[in-house]
Protein backbone atom coordinates (compact mmCIF):
# COMPACT_ATOMS: atom_id res chain seq x y z
CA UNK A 1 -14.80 -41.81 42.46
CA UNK A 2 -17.83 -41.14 41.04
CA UNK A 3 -18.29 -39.01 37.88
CA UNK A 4 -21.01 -36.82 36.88
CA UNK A 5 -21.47 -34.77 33.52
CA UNK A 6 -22.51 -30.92 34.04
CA UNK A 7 -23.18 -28.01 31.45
CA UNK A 8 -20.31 -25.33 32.92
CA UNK A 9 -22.97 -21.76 33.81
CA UNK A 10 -20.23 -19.47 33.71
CA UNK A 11 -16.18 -19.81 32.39
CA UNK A 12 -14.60 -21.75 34.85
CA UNK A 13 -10.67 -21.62 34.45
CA UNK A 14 -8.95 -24.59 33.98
CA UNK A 15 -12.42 -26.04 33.42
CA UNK A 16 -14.05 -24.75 30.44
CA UNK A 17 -15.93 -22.22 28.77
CA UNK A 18 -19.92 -21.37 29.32
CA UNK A 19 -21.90 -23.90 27.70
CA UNK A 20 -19.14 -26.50 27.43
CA UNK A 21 -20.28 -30.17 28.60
CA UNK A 22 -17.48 -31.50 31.01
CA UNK A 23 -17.24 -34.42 33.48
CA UNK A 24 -15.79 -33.55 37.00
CA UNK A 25 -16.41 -35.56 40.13
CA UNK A 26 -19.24 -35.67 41.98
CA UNK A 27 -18.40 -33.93 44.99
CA UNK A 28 -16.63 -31.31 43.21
CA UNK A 29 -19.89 -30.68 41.51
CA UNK A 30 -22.03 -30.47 44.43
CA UNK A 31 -19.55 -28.97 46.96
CA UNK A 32 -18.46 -25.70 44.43
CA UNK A 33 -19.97 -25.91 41.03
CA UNK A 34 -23.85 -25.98 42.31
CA UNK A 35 -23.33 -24.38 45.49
CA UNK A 36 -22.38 -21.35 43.62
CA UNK A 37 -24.69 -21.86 40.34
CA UNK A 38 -21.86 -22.58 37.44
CA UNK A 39 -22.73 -25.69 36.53
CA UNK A 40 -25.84 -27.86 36.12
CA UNK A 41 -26.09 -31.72 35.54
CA UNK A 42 -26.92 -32.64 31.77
CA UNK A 43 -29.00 -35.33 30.62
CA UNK A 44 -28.60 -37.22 27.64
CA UNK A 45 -30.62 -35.10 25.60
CA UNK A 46 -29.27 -31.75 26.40
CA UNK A 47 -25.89 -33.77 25.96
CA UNK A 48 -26.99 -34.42 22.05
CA UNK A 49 -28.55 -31.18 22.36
CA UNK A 50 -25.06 -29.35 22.89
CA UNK A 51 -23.27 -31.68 20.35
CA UNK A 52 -25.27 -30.89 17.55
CA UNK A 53 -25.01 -27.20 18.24
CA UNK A 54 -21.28 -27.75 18.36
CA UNK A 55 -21.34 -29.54 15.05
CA UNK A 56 -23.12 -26.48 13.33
CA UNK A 57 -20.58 -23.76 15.44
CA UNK A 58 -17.20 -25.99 13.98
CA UNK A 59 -19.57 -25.74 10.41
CA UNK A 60 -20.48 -21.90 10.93
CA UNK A 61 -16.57 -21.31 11.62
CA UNK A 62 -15.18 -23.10 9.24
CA UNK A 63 -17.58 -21.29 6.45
CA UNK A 64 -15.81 -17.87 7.90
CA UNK A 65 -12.54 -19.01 7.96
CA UNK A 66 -12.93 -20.31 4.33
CA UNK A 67 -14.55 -16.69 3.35
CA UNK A 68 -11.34 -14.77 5.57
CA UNK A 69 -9.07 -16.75 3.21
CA UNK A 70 -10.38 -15.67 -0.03
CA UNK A 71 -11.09 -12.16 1.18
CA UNK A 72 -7.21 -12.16 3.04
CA UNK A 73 -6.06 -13.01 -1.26
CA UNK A 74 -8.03 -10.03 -2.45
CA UNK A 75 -6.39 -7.56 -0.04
CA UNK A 76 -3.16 -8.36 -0.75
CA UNK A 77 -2.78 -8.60 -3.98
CA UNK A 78 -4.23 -4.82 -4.02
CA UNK A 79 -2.01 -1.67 -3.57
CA UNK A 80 -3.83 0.48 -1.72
CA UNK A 81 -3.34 4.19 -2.80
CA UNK A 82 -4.37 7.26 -0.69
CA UNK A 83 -4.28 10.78 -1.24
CA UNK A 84 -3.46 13.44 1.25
CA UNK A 85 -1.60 17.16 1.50
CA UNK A 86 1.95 17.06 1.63
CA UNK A 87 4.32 19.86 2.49
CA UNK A 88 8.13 19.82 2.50
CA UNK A 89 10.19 16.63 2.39
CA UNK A 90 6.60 14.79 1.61
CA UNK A 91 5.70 15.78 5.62
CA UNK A 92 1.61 14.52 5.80
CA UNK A 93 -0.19 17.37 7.35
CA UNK A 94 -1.96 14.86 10.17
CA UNK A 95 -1.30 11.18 9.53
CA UNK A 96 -3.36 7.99 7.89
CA UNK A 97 -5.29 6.40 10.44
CA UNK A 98 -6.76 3.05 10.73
CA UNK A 99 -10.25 4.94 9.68
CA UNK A 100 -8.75 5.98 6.63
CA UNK A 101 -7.40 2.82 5.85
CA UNK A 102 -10.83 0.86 6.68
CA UNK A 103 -12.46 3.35 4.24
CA UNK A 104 -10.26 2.56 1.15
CA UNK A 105 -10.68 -0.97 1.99
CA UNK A 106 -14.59 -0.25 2.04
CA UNK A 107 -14.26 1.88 -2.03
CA UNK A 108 -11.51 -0.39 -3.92
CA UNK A 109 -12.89 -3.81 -2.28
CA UNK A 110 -16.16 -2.81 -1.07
CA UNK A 111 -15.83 -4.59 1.95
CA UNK A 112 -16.60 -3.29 5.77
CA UNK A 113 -13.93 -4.02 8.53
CA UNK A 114 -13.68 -2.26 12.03
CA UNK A 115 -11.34 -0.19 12.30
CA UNK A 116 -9.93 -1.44 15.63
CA UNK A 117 -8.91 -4.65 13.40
CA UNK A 118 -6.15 -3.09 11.41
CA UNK A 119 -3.27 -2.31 12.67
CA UNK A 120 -0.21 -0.28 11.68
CA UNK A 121 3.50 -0.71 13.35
CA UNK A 122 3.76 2.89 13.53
CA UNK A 123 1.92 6.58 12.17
CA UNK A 124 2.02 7.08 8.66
CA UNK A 125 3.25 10.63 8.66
CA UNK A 126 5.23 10.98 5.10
CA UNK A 127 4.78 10.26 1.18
CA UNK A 128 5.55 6.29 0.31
CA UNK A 129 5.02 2.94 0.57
CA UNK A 130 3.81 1.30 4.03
CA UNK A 131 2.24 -2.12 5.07
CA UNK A 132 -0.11 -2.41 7.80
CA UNK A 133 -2.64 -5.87 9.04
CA UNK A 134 -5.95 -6.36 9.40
CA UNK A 135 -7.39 -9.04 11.36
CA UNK A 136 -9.82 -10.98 9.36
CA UNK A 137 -10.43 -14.56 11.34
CA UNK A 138 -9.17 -15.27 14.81
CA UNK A 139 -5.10 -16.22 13.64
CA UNK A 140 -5.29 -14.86 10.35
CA UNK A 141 -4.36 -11.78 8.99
CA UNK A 142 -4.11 -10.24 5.94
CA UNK A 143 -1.30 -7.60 4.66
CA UNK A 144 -2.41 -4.50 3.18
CA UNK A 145 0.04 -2.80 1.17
CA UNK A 146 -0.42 1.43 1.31
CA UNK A 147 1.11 4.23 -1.29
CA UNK A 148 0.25 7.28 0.24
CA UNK A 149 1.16 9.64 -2.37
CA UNK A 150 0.42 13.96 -2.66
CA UNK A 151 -2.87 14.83 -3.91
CA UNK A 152 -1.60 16.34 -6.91
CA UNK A 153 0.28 13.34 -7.64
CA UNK A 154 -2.81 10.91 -7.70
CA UNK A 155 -4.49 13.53 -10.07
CA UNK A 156 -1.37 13.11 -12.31
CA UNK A 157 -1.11 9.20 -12.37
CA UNK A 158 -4.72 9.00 -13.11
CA UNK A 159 -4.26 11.69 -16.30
CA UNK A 160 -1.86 10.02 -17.22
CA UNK A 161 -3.47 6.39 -17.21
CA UNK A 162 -6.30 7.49 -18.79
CA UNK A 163 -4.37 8.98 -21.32
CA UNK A 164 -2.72 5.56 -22.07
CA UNK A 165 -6.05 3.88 -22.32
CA UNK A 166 -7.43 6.11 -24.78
CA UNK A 167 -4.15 5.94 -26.62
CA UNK A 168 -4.36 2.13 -26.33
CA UNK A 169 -8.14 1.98 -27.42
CA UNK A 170 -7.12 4.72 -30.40
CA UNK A 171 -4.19 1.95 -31.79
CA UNK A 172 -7.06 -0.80 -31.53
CA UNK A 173 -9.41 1.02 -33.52
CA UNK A 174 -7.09 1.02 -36.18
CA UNK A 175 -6.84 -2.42 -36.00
């Protein structure tokens, strides 16, 4: 049986993705895979050809995946805090979406990330603490821990911080 190496046109299933090199038979090439233009027959320089452009795709990936990991530490070791109107029993008036989360993300870490890439188990519609993903490489996600708190709350933490830093700048002063 006589073997013959083609570059695949088109995702074949149980074949191989476009642009993959793969060896199939030879009458499987020219009975389907020509007949209906998804594969062509390689030659050894469009075989080296396609390996070194695999080379620098495994490099390329890699590069991001390294990048997703370090960027996957900085979100979660950050607690997330957004503000919104509350009424009774801490009841949100709407809820926080994946927008809203994707925007903090963008202020506190100053990084961009589609929105359709987070996701939350279910609506943030009350005061407290919540977790939701984001997807940052093709397996790997990162956990993003959220404190929604009421506007007037935020307001008061942050007084109240800065108060504390001036305090703690006044003592070292003295010092």
């Amino acid at each position: 049986m006589r073997k013959v190496k083609v570059v695949l046109l088109k995702d074949i299933i149980n074949l191989g993705k476009k642009g993959d090199i793969v060896d199939v038979s030879f009458g499987f090439y020219m009975n389907y895979l020509e007949k209906n233009n998804l594969a062509k027959r390689v030659s050894e320089g469009e075989e080296k050809d396609y390996q070194l452009r695999q080379k620098i795709k495994e490099n390329k990936e890699s590069k991001e995946e390294e990048r997703a990991k370090i960027l996957k530490e900085k979100i979660e070791k950050e607690l997330f805090t957004i503000k919104r109107k509350a009424g009774d029993k801490g009841k949100l008036y709407g809820s926080v979406t994946n927008e809203d989360i994707a925007e903090i993300l963008k202020k506190k870490i100053g990084i961009s990330i589609d929105k359709k890439k987070i996701e939350i188990e279910e609506p943030i519609k009350t005061l407290g603490y919540y977790e939701a993903k984001v997807k940052l490489f093709k397996n790997l996600y990162a956990k993003i821990k959220l404190n929604i708190l009421e506007e007037w709350m935020k307001m008061y933490l942050e007084k109240s911080h800065l108060i504390v830093l001036k305090q703690s700048r006044q003592l070292l002063a003295q010092y």
